[in-house]
N, C-alpha and C. Protein backbone atom coordinates (compact mmCIF):
# COMPACT_ATOMS: atom_id res chain seq x y z
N UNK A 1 28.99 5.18 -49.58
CA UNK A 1 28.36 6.16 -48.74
C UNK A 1 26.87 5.88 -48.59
N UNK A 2 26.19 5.47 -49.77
CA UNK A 2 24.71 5.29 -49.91
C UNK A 2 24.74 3.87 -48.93
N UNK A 3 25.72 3.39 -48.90
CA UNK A 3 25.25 1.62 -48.27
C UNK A 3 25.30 2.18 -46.75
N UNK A 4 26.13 3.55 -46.49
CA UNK A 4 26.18 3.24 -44.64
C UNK A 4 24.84 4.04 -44.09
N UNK A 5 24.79 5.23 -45.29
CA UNK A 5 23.21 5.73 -44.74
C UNK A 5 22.12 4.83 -44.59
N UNK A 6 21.80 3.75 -45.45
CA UNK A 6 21.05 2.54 -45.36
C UNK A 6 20.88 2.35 -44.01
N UNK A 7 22.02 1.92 -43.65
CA UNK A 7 22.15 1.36 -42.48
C UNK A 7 21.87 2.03 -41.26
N UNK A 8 22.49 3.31 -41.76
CA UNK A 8 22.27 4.45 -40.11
C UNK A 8 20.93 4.50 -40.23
N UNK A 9 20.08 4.55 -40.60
CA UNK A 9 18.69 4.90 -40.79
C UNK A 9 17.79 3.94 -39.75
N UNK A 10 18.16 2.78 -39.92
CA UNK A 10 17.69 1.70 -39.24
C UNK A 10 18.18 1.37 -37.61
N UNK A 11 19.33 2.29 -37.55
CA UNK A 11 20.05 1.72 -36.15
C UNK A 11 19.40 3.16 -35.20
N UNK A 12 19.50 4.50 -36.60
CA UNK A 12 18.86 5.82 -35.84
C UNK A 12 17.45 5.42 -35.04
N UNK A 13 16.59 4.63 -36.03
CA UNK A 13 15.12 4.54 -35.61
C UNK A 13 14.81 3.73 -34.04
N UNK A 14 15.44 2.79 -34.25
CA UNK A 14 16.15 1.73 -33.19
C UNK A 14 16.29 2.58 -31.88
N UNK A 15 17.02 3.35 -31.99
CA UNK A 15 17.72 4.22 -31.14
C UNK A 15 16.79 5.29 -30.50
N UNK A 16 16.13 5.63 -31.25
CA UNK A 16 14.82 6.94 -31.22
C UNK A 16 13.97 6.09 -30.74
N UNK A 17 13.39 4.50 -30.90
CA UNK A 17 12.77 3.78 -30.19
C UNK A 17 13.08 3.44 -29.02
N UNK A 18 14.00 3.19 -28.71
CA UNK A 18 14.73 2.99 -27.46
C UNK A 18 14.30 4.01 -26.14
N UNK A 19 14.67 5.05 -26.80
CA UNK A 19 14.84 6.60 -25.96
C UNK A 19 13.41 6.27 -25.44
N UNK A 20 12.51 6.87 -26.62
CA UNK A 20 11.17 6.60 -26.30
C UNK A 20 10.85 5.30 -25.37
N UNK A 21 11.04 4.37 -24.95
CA UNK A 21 10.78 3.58 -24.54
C UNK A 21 11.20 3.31 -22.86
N UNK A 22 12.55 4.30 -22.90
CA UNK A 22 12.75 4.20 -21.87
C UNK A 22 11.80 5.27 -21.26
N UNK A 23 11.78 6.15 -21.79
CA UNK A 23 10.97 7.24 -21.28
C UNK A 23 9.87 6.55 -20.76
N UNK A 24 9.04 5.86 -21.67
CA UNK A 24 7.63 5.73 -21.25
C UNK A 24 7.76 4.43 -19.31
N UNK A 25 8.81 3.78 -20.01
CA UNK A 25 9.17 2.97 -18.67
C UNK A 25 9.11 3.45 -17.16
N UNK A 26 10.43 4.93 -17.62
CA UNK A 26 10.54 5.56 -16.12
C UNK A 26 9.63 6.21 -15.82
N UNK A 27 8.50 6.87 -16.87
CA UNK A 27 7.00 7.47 -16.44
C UNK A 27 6.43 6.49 -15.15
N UNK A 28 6.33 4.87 -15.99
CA UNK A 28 5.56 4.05 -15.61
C UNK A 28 6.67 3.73 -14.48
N UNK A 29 7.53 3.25 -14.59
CA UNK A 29 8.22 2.35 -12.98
C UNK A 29 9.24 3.46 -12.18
N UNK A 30 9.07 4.47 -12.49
CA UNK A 30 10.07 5.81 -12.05
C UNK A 30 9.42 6.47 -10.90
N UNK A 31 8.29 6.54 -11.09
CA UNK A 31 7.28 7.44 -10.19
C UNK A 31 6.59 6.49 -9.15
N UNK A 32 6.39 7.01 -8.00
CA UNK A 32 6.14 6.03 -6.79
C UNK A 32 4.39 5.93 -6.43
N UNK A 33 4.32 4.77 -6.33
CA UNK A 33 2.42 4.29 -6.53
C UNK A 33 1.73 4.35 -5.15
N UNK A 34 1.06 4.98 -5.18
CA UNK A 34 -0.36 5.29 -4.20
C UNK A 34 -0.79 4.35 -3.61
N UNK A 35 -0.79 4.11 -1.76
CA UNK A 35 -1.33 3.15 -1.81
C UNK A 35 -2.14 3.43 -0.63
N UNK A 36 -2.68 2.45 0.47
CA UNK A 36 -3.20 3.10 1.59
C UNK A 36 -3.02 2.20 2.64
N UNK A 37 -3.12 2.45 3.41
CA UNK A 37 -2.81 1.47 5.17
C UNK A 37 -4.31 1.86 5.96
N UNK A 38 -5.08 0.91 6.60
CA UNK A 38 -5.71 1.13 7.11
C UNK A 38 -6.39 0.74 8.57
N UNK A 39 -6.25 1.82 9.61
CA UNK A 39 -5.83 1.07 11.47
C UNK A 39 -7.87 0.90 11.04
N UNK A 40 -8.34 -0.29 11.10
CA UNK A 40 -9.20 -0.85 11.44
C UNK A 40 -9.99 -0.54 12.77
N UNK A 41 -10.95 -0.15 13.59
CA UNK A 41 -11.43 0.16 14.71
C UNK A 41 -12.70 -0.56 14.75
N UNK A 42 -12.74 -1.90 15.74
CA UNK A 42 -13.93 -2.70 15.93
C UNK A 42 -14.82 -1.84 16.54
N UNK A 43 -16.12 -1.78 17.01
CA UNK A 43 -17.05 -0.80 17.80
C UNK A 43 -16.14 -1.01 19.10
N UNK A 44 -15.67 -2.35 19.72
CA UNK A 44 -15.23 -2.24 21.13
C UNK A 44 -13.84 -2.09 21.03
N UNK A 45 -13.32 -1.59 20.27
CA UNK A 45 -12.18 -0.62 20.11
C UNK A 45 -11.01 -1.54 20.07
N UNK A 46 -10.92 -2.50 19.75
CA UNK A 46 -9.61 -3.18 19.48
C UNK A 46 -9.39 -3.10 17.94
N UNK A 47 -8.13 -2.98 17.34
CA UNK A 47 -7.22 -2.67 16.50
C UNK A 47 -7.06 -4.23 15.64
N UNK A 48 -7.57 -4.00 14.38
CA UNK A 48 -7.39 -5.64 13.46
C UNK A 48 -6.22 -5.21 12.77
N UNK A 49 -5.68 -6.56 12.79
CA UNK A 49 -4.35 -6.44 12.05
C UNK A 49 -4.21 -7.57 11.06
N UNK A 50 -3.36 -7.92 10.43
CA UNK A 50 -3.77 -9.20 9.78
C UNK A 50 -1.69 -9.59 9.71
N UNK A 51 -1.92 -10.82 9.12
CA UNK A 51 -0.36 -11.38 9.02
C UNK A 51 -0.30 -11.42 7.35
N UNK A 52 0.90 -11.13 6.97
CA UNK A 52 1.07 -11.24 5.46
C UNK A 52 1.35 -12.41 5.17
N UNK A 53 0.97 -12.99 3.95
CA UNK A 53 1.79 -14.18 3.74
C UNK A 53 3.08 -14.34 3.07
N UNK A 54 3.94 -13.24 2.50
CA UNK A 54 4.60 -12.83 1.67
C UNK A 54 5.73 -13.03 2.81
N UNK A 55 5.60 -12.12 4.17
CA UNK A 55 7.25 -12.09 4.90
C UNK A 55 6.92 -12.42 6.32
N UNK A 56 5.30 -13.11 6.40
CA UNK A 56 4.58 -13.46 7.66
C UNK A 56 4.62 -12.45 9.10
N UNK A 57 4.88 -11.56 8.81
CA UNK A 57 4.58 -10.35 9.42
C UNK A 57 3.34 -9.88 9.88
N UNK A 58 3.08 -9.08 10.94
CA UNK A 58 1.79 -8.22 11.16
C UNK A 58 1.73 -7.39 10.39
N UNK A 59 0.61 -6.44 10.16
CA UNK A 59 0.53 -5.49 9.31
C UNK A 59 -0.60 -4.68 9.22
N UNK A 60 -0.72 -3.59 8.83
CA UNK A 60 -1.94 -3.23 8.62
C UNK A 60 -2.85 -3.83 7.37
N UNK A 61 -4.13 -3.71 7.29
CA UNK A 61 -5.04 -3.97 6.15
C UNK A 61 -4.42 -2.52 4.90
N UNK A 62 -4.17 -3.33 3.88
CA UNK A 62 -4.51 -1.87 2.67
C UNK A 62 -3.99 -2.65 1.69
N UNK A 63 -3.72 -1.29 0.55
CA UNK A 63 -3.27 -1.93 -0.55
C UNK A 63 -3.12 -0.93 -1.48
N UNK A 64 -2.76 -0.80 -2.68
CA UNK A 64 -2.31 -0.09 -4.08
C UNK A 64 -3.64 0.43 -4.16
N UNK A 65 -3.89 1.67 -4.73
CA UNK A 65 -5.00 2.36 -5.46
C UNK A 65 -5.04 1.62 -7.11
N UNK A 66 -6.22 1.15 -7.08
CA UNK A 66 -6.44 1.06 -8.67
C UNK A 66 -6.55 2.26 -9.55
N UNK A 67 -6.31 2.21 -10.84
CA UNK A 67 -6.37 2.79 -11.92
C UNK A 67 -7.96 3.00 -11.95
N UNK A 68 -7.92 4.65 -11.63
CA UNK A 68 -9.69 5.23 -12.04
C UNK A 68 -10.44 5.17 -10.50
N UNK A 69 -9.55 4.67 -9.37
CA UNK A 69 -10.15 4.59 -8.12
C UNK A 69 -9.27 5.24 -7.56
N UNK A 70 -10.56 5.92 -6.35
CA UNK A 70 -9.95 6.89 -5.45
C UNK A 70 -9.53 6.71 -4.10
N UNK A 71 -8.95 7.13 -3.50
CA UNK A 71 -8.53 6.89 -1.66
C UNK A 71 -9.81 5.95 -1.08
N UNK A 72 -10.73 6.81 -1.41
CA UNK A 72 -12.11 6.51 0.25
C UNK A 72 -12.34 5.06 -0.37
N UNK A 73 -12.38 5.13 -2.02
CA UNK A 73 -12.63 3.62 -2.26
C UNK A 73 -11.92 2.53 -2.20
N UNK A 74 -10.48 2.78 -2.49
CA UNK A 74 -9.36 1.73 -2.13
C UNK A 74 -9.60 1.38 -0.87
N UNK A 75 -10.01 2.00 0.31
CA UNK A 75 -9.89 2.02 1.61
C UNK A 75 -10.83 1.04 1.88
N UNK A 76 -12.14 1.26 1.16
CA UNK A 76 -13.48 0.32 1.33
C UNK A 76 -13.04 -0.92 0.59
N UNK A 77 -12.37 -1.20 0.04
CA UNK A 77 -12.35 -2.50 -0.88
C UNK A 77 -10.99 -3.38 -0.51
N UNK A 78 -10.35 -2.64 -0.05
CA UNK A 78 -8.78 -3.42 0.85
C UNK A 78 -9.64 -3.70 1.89
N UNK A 79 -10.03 -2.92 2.64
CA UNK A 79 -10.55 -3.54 3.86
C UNK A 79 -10.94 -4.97 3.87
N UNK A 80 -11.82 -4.66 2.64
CA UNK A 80 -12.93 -5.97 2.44
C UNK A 80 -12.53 -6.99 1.80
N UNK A 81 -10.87 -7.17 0.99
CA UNK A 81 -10.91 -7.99 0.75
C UNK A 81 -9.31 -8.49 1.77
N UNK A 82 -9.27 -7.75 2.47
CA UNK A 82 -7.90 -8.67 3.14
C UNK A 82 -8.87 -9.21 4.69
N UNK A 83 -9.96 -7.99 4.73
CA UNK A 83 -10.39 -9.13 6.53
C UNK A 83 -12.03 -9.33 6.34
N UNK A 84 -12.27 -9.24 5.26
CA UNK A 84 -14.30 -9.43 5.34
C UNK A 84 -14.69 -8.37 6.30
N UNK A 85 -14.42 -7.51 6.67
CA UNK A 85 -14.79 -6.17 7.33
C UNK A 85 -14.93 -4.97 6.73
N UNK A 86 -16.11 -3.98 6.82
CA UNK A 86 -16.61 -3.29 5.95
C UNK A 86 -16.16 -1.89 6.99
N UNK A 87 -16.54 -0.70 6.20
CA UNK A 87 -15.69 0.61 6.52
C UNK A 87 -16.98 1.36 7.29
N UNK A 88 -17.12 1.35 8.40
CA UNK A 88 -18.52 2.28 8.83
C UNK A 88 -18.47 3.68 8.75
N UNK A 89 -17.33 3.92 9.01
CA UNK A 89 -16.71 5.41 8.98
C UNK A 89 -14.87 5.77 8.74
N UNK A 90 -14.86 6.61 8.12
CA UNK A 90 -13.44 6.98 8.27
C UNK A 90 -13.48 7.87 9.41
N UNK A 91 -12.54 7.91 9.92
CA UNK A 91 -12.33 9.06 11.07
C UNK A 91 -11.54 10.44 10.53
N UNK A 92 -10.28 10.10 10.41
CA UNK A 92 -8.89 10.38 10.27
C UNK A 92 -7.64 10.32 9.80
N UNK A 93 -7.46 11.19 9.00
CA UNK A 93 -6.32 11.12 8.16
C UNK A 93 -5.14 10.74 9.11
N UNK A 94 -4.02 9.89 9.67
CA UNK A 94 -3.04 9.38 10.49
C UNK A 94 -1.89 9.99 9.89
N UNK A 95 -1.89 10.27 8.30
CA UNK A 95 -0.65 10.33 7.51
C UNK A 95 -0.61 10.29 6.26
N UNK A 96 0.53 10.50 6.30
CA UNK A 96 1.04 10.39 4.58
C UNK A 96 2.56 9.93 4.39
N UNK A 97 2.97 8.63 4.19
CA UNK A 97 4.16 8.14 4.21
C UNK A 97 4.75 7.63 3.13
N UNK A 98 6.40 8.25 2.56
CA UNK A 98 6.87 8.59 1.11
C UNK A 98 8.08 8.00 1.38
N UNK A 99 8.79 7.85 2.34
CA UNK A 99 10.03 7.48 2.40
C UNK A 99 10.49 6.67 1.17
N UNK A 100 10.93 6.25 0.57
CA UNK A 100 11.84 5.28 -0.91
C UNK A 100 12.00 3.91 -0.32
N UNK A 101 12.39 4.31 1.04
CA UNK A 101 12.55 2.42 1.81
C UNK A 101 11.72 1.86 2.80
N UNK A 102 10.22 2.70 2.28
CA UNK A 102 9.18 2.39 3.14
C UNK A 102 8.52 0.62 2.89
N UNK A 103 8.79 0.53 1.63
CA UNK A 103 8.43 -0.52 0.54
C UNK A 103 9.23 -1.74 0.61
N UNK A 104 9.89 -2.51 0.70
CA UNK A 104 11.16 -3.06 -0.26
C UNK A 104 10.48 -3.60 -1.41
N UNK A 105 9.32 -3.82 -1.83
CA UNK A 105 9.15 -3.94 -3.93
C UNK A 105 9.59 -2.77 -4.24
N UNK A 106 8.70 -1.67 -3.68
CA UNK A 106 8.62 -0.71 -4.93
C UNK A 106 8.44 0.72 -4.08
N UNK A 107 8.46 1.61 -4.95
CA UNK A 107 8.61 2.74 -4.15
C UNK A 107 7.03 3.46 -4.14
N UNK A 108 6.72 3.58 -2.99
CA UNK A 108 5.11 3.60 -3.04
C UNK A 108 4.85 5.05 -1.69
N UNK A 109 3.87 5.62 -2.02
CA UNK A 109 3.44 6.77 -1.23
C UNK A 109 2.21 6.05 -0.55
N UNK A 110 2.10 6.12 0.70
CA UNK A 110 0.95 5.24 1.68
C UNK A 110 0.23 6.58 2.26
N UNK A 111 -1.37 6.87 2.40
CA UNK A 111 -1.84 7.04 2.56
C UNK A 111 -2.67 6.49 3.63
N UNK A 112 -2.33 6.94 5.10
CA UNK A 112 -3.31 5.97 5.98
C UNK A 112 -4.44 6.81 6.94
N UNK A 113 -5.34 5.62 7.31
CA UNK A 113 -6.32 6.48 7.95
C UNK A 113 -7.11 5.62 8.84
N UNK A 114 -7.55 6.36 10.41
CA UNK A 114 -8.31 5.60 11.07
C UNK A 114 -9.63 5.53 10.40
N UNK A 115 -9.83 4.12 10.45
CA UNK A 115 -11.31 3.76 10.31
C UNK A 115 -12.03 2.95 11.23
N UNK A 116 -13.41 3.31 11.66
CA UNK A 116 -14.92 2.60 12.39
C UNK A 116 -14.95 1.70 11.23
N UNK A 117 -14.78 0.22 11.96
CA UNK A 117 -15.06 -1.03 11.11
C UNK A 117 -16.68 -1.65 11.65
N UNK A 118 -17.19 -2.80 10.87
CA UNK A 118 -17.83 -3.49 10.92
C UNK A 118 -18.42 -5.14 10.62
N UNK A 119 -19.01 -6.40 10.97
CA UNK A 119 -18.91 -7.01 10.37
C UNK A 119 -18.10 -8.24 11.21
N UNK A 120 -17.93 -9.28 10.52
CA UNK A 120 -17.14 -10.90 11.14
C UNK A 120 -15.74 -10.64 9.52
N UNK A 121 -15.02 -10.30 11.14
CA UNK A 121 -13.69 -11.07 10.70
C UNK A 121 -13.36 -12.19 9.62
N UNK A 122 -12.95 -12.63 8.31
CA UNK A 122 -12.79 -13.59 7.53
C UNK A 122 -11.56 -13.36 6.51
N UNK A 123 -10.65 -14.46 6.75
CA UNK A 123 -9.55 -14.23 5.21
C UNK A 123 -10.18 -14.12 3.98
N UNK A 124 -10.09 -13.17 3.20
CA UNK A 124 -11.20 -13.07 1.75
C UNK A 124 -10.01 -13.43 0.61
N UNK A 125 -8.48 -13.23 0.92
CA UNK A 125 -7.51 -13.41 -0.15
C UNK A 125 -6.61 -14.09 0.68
N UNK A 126 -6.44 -15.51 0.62
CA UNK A 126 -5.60 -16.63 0.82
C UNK A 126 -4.53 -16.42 0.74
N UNK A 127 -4.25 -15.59 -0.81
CA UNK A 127 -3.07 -15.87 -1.59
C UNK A 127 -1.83 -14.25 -0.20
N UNK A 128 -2.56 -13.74 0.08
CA UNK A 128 -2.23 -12.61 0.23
C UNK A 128 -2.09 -12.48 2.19
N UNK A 129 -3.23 -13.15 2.48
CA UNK A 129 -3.70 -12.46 4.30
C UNK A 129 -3.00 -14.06 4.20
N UNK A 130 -2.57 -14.50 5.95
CA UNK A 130 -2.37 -16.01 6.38
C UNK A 130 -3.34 -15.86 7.93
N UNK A 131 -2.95 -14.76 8.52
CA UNK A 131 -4.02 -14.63 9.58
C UNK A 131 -4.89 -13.31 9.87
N UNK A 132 -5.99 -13.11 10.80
CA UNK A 132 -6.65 -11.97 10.70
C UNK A 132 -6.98 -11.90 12.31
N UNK A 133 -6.27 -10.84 13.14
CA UNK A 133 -6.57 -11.26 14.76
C UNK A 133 -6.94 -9.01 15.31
N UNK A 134 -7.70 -9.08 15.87
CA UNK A 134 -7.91 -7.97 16.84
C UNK A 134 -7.31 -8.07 18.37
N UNK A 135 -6.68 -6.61 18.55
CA UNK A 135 -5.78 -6.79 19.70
C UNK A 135 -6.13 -5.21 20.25
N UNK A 136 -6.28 -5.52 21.47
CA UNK A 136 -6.56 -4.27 22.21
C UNK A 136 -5.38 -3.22 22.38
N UNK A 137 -5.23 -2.10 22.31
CA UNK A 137 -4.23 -1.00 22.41
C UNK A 137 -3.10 -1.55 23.49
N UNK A 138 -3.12 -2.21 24.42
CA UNK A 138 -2.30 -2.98 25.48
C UNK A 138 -1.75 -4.51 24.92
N UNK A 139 -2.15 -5.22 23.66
CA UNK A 139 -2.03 -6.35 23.48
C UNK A 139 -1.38 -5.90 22.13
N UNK A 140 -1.27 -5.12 21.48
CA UNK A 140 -0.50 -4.79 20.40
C UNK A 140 1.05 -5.74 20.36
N UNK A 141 1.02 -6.31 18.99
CA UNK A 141 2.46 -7.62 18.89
C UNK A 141 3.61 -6.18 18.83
N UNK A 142 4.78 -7.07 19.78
CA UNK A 142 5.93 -6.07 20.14
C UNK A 142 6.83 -6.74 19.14
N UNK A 143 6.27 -7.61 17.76
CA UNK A 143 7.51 -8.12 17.23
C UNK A 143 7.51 -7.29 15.64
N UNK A 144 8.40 -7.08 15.43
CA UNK A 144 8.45 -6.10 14.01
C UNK A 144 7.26 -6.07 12.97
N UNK A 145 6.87 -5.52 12.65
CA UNK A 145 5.87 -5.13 11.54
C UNK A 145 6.36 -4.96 10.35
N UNK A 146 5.44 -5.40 9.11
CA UNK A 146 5.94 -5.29 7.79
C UNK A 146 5.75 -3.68 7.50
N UNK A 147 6.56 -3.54 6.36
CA UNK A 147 6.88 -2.24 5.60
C UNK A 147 7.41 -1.24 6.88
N UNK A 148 6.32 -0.11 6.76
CA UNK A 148 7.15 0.50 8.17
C UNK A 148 5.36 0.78 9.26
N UNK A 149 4.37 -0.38 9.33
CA UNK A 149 3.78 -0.32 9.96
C UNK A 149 3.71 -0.30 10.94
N UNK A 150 4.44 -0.45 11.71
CA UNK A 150 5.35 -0.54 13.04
C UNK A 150 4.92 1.31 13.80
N UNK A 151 5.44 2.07 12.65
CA UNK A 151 5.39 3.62 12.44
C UNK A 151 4.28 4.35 13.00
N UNK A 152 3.80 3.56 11.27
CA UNK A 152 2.04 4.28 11.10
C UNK A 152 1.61 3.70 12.39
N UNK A 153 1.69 3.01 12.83
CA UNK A 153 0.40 2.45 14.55
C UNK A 153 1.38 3.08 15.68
N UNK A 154 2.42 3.60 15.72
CA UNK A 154 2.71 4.49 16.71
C UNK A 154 2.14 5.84 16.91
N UNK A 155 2.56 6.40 15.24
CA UNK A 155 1.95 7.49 15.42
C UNK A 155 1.20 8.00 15.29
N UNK A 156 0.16 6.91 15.13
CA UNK A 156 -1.96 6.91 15.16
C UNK A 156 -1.52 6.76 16.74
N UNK A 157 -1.38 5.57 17.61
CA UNK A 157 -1.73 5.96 19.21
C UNK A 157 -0.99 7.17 19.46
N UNK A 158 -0.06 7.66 19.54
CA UNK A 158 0.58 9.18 19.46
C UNK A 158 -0.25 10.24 19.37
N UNK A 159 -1.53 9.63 18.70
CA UNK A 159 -2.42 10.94 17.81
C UNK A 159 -1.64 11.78 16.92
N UNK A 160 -0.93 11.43 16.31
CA UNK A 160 -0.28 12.72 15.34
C UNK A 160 -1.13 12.19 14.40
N UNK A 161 -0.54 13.31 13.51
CA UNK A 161 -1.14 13.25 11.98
C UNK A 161 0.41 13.31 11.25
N UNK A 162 1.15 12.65 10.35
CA UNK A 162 2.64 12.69 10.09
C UNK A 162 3.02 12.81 8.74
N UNK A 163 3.54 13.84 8.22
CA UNK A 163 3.88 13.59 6.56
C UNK A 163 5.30 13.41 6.73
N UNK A 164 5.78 12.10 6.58
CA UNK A 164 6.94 11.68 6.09
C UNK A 164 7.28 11.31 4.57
């Protein structure tokens, strides 16, 4: 009897580690990550977009919120590092987009917003941008967009504001 308690003791702890562990997991990979999209606005009003290198798609500029950083700043620092273009102004909140299959990594809440850009156009992350082009509201690419950017730039020219 004393030899199986031995044993349960060690498989209990195991087990109580486990639990715990999953827990802390689905905290961390369970809950869906903050990120932001951002419609770019040159002074002469054409729309920057950039190409991913991941599924070579158009797309908007953005990216994940860092840990300890907030919206307005993610917004200023994606900008700047996917097109060398700086944030002159935000305008406008466009949205808030949650869907589960907005993503295909991961399940992520997008936050987007018109912004007054500034500055020369430049790839700042290789690994990440492949091209960086401005297109006037009439020259907009009619070929699919990554994630569901396609969306968000409808329903910014739409003028809505959209919580999906």
């Amino acid at each position: 009897m004393k030899v199986l308690a031995f044993f349960a003791t060690p498989v209990q702890s195991a087990r109580s580690l486990w639990r715990i562990g999953q827990a802390v997991l689905g905290v961390i990979f369970r809950h869906p990550i903050t990120g932001t999209s951002i419609i770019p606005i040159l002074p002469d009003g054409r729309i920057v977009l950039i190409r991913r290198r991941d599924d070579g798609l158009w797309a908007l500029p953005g990216g994940m919120v860092d840990w300890g950083e907030d919206i307005p700043s993610t917004i200023h620092r994606e900008l700047m590092e996917e097109t060398g273009l700086e944030v002159a102004r935000i305008n406008r909140l466009v949205g808030v987009y949650s869907s589960p299959e907005r993503d295909p990594r991961i399940h992520s809440i997008c936050v987007v917003v018109e912004a007054e850009v500034k500055g020369n156009m430049a790839i700042q992350d290789e690994l990440e941008v492949m091209e960086i082009q401005a297109f006037s509201r009439d020259s907009l690419p009619h070929e699919p967009m990554s994630h569901d950017h396609a969306r968000q730039l409808r329903d910014y020219l739409n003028g809505l504001t959209t919580l999906a």
